[in-house]
N, C-alpha and C. Protein backbone atom coordinates (compact mmCIF):
# COMPACT_ATOMS: atom_id res chain seq x y z
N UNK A 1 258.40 314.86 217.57
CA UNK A 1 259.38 315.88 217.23
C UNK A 1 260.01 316.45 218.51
N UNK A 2 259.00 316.56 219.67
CA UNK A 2 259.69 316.90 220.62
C UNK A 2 260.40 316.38 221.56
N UNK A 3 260.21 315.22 221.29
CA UNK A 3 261.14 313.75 221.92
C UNK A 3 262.26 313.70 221.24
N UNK A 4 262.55 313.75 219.75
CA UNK A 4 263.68 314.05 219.12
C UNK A 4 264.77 314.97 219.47
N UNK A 5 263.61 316.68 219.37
CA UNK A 5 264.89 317.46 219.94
C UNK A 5 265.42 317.16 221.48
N UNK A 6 264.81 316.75 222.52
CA UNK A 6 265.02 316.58 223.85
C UNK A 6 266.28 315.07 224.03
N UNK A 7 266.18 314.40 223.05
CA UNK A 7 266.58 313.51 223.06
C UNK A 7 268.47 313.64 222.30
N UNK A 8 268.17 314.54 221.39
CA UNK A 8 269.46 314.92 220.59
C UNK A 8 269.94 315.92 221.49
N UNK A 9 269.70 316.71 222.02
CA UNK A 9 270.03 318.04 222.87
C UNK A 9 270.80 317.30 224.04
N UNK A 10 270.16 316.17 224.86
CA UNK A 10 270.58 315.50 225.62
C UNK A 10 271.73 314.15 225.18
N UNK A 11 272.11 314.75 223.79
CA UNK A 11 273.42 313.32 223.22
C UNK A 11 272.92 312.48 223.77
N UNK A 12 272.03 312.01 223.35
CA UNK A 12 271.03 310.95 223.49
C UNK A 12 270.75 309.80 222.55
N UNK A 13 271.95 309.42 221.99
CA UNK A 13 271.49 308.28 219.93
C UNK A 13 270.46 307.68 219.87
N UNK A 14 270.37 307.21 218.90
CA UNK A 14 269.11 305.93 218.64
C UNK A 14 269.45 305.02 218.17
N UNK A 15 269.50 303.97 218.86
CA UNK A 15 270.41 302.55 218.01
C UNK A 15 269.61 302.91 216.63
N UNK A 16 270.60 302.14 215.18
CA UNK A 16 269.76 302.05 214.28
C UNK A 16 269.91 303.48 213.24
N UNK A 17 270.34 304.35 214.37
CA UNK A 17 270.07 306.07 213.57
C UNK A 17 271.44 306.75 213.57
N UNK A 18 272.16 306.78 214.92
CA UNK A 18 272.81 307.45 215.36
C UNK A 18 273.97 306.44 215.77
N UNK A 19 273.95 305.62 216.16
CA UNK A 19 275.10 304.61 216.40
C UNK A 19 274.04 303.41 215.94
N UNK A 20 275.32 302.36 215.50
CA UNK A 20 274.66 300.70 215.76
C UNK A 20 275.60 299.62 216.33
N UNK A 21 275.22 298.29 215.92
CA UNK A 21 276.04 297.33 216.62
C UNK A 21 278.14 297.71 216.21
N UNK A 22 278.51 298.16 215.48
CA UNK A 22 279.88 298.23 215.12
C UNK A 22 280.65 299.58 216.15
N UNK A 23 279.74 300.27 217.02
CA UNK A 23 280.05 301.39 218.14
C UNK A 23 280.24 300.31 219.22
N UNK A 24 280.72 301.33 219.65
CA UNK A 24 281.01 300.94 221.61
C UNK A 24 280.74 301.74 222.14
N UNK A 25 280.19 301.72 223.45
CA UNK A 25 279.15 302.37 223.95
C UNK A 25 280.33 303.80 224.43
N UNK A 26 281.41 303.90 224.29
CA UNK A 26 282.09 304.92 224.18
C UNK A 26 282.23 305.68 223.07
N UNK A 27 281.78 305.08 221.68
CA UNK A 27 281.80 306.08 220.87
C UNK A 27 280.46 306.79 220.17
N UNK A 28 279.11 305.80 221.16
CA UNK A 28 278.41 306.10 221.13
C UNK A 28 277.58 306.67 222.36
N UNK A 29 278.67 307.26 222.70
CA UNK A 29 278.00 308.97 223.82
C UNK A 29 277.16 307.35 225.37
N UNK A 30 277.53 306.61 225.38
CA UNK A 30 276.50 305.99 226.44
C UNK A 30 277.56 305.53 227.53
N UNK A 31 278.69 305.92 227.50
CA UNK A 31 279.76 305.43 228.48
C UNK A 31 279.63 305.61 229.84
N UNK A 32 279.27 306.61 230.44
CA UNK A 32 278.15 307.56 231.44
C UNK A 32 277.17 307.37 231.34
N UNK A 33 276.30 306.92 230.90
CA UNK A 33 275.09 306.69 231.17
C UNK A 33 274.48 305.07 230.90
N UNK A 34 274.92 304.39 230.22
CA UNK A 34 274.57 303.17 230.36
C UNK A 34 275.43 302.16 230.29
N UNK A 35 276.42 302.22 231.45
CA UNK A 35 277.41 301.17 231.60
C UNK A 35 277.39 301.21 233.03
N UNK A 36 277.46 300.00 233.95
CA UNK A 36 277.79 300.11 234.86
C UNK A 36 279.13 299.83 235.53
N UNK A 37 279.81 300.81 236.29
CA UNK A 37 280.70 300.94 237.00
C UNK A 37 281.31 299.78 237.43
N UNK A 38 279.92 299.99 238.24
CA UNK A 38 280.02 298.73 239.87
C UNK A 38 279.59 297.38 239.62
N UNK A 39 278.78 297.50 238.84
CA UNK A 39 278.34 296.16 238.67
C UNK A 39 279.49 295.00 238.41
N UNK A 40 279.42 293.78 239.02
CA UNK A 40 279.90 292.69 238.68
C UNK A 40 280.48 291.87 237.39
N UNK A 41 280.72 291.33 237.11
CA UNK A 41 281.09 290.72 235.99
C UNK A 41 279.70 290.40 234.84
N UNK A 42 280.13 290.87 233.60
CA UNK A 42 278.94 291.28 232.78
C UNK A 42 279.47 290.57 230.88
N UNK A 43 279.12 290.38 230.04
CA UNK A 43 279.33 290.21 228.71
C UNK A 43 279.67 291.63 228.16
N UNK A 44 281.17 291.55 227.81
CA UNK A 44 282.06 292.76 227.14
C UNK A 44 282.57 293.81 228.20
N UNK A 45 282.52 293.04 229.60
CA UNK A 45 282.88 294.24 230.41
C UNK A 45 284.52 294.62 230.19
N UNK A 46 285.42 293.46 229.87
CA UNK A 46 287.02 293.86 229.89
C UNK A 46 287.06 294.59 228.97
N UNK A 47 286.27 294.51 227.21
CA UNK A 47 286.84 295.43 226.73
C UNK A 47 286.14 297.00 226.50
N UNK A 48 285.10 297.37 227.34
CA UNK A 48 284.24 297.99 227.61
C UNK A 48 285.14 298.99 228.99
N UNK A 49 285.85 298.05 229.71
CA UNK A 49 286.74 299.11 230.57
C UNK A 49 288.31 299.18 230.11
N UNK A 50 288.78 298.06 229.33
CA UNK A 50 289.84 298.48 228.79
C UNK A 50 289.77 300.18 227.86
N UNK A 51 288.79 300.26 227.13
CA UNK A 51 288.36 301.31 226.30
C UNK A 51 288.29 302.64 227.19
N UNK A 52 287.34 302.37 228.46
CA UNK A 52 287.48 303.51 229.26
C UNK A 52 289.00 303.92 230.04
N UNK A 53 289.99 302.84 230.34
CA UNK A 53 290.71 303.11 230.54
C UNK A 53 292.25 303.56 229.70
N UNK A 54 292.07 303.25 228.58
CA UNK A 54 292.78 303.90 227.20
C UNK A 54 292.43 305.06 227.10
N UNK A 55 291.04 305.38 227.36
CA UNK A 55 290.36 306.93 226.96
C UNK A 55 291.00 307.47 225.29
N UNK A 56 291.32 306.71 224.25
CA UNK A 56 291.37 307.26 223.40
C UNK A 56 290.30 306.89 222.15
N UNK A 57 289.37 307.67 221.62
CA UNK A 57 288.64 307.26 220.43
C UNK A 57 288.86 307.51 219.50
N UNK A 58 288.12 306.74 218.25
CA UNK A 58 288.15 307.38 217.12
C UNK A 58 287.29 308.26 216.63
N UNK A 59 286.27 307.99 216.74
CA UNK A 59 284.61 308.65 216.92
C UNK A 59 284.15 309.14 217.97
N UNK A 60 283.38 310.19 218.66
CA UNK A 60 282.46 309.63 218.94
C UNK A 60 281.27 310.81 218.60
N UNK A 61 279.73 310.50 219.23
CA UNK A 61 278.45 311.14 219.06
C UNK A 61 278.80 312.41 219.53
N UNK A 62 277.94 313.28 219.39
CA UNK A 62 278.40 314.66 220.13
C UNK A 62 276.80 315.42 219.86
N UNK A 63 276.20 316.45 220.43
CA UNK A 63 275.27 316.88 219.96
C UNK A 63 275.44 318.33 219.98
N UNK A 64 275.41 319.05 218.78
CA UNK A 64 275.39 320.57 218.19
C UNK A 64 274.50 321.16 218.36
N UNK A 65 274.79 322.54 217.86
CA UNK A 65 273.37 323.57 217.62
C UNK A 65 274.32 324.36 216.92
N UNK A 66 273.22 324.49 216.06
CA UNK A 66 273.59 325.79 214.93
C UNK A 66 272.45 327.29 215.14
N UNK A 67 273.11 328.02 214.47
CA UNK A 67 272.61 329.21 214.31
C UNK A 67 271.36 329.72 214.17
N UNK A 68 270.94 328.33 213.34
CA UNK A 68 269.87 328.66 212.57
C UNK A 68 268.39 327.83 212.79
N UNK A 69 267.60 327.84 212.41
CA UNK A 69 266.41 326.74 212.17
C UNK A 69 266.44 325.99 211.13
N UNK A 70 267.28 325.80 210.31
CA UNK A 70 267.74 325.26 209.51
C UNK A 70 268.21 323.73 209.59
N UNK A 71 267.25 322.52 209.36
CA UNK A 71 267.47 321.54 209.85
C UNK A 71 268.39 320.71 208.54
N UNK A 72 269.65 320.28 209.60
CA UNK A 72 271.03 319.94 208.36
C UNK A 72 270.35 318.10 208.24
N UNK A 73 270.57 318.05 207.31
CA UNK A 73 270.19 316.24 206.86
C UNK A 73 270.97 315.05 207.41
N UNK A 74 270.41 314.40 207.83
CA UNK A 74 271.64 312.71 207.78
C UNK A 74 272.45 312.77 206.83
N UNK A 75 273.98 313.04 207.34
CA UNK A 75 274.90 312.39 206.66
C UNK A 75 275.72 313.88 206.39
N UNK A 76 274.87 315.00 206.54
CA UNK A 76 275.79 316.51 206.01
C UNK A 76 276.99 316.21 207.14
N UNK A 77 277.71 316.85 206.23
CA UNK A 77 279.35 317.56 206.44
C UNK A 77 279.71 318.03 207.44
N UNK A 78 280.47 317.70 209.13
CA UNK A 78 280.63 318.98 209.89
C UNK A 78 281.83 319.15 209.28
N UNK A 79 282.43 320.03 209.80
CA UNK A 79 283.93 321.02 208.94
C UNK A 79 284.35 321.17 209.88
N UNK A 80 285.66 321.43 209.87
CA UNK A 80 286.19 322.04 211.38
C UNK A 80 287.59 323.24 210.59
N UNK A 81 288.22 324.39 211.38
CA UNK A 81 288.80 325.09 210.53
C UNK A 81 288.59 326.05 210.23
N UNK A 82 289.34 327.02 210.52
CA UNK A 82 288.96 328.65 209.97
C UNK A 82 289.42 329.13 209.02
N UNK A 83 290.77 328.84 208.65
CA UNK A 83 291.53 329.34 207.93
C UNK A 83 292.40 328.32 206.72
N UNK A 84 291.98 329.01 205.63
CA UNK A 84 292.02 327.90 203.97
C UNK A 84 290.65 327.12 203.91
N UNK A 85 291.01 325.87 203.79
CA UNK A 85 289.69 324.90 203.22
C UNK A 85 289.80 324.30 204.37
N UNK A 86 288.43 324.28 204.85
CA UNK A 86 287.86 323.63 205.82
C UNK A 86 287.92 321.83 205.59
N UNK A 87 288.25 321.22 206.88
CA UNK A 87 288.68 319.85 207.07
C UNK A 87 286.88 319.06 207.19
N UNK A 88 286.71 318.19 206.57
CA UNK A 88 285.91 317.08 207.19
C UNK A 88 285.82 316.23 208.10
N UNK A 89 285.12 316.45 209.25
CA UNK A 89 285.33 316.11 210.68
C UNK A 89 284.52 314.64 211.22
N UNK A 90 283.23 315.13 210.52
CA UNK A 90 282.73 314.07 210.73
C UNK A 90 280.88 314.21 209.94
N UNK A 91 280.03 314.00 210.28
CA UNK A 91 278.92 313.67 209.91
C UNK A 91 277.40 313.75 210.66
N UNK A 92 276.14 314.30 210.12
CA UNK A 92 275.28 314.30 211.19
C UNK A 92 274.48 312.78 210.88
N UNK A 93 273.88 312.53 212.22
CA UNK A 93 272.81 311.08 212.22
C UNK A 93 272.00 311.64 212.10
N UNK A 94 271.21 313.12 213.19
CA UNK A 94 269.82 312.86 212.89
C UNK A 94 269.92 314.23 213.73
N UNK A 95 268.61 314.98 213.29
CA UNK A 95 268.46 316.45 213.88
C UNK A 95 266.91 316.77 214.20
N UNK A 96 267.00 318.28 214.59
CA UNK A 96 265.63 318.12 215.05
C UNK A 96 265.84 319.88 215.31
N UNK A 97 264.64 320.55 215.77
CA UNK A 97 263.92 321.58 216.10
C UNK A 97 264.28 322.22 217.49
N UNK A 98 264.50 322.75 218.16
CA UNK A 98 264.72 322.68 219.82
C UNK A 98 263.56 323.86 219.89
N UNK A 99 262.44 322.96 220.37
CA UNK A 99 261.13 324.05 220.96
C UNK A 99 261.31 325.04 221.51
N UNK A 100 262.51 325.21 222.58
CA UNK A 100 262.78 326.19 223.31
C UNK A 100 263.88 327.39 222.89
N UNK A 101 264.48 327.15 222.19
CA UNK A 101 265.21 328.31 221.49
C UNK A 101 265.17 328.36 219.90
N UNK A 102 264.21 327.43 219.37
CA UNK A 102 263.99 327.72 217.87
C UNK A 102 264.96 327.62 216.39
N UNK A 103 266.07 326.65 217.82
CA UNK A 103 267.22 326.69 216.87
C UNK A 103 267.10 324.80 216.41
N UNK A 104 268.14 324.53 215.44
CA UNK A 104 268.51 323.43 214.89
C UNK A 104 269.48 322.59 215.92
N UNK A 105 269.22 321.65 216.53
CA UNK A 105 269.71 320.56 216.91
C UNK A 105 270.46 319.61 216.45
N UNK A 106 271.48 319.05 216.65
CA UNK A 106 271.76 317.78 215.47
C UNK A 106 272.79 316.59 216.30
N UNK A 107 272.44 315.49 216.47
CA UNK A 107 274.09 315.12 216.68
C UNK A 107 274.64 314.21 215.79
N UNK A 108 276.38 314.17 215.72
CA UNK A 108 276.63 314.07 214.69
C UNK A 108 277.92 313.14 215.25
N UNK A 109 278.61 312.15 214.38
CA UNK A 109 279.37 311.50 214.58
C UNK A 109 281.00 312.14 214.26
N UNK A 110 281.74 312.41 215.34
CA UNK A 110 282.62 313.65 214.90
C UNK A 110 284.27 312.67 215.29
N UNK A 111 285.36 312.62 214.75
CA UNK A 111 286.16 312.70 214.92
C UNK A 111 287.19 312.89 215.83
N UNK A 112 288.39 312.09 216.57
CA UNK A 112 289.10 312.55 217.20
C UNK A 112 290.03 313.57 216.56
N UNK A 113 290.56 314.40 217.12
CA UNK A 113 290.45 315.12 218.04
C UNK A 113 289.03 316.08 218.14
N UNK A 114 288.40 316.39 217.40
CA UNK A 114 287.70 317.47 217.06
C UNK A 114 286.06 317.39 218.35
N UNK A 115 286.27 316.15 218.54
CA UNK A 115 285.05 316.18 219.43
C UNK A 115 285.27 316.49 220.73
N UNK A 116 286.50 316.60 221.12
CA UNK A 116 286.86 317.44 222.81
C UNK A 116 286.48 319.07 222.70
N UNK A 117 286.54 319.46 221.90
CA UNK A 117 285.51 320.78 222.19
C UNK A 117 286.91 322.01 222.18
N UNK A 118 287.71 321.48 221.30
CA UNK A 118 288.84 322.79 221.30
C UNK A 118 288.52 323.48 220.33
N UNK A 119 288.03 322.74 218.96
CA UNK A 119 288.06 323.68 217.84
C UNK A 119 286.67 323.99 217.57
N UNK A 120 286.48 325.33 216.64
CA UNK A 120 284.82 325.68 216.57
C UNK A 120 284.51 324.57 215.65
N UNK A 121 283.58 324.42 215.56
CA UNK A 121 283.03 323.44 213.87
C UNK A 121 282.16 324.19 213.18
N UNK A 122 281.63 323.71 212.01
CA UNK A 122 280.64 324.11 211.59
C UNK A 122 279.68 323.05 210.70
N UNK A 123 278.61 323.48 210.20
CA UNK A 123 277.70 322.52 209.57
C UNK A 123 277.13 323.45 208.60
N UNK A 124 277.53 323.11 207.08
CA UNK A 124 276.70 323.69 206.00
C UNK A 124 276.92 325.13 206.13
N UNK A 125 278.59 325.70 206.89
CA UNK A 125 278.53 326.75 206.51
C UNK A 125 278.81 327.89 207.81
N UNK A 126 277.58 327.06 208.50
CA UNK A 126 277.13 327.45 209.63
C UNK A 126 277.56 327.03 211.05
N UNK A 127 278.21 328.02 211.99
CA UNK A 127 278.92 328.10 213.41
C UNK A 127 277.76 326.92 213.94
N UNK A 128 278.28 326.10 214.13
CA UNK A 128 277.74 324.81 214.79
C UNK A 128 278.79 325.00 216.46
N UNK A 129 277.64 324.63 217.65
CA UNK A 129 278.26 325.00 219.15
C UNK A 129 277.97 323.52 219.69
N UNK A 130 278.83 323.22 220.56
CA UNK A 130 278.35 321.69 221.17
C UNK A 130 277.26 322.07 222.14
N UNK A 131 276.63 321.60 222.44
CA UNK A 131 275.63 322.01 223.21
C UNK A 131 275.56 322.21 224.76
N UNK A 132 276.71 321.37 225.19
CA UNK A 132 276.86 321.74 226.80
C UNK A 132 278.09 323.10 226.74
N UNK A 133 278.14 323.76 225.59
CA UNK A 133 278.71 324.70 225.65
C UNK A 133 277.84 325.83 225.73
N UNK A 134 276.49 326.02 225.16
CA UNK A 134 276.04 326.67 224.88
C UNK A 134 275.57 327.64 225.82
N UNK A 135 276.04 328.92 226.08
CA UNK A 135 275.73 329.71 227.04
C UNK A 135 273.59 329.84 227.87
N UNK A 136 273.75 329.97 229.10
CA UNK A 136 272.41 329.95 229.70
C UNK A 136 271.99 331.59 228.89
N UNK A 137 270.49 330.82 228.03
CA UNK A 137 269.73 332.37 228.24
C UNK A 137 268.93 332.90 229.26
């Protein structure tokens, strides 16, 4: 459990859970962290940097926190939207506990535009925050 939250907190997927083979490692949060730059010529590198160099997605991972301890299920609703009926943005993979602030974790497969971090979201209701937003306590 505590590998989970550390792991979701850190937009961290799980093949299988959170992304699978039909992602690219850009829409599955690993573009920065498990691609190499520098390295030499590799299997899928042209369209692996064509992608980084388009910089436009359709998806990608993102990891939240909500309000609450309230752990949202595979597959709930994020929303995005304040005003009228809230839009369907995108979807959670997989959530968890965060030992250290007692709150709900989740990351979730979110939508362009909505995953650059302009609009609030929510989940089940509830003020859902991206997590590298989330102010130091």
């Amino acid at each position: 459990a505590e590998w989970d939250a550390f792991r979701i907190a850190q937009e961290l997927g799980r093949f299988g859970i959170d992304y699978g083979e039909q992602d690219n490692p850009h829409e599955a949060a690993l573009d920065r962290r498990a691609v190499s730059w520098n390295k030499g010529c590799y299997l899928g590198q042209e369209v692996v940097c064509m992608q980084d160099m388009r910089g436009k997605l359709k998806r990608r991972l993102v990891a939240l926190q909500l309000d609450s301890a309230e752990l949202p299920p595979a597959g709930a609703e994020v929303t995005a939207g304040t005003r009228g009926e809230p839009e369907a943005v995108g979807e959670v993979t997989s959530s968890a506990l965060n030992p250290l602030t007692g709150k709900a974790v989740a990351l979730a497969r979110v939508k362009s535009p909505y995953f650059e971090r302009q609009q609030p979201l929510s989940l089940g209701g509830k003020n859902a925050v991206f997590v590298e937003q989330m102010p130091a306590e």
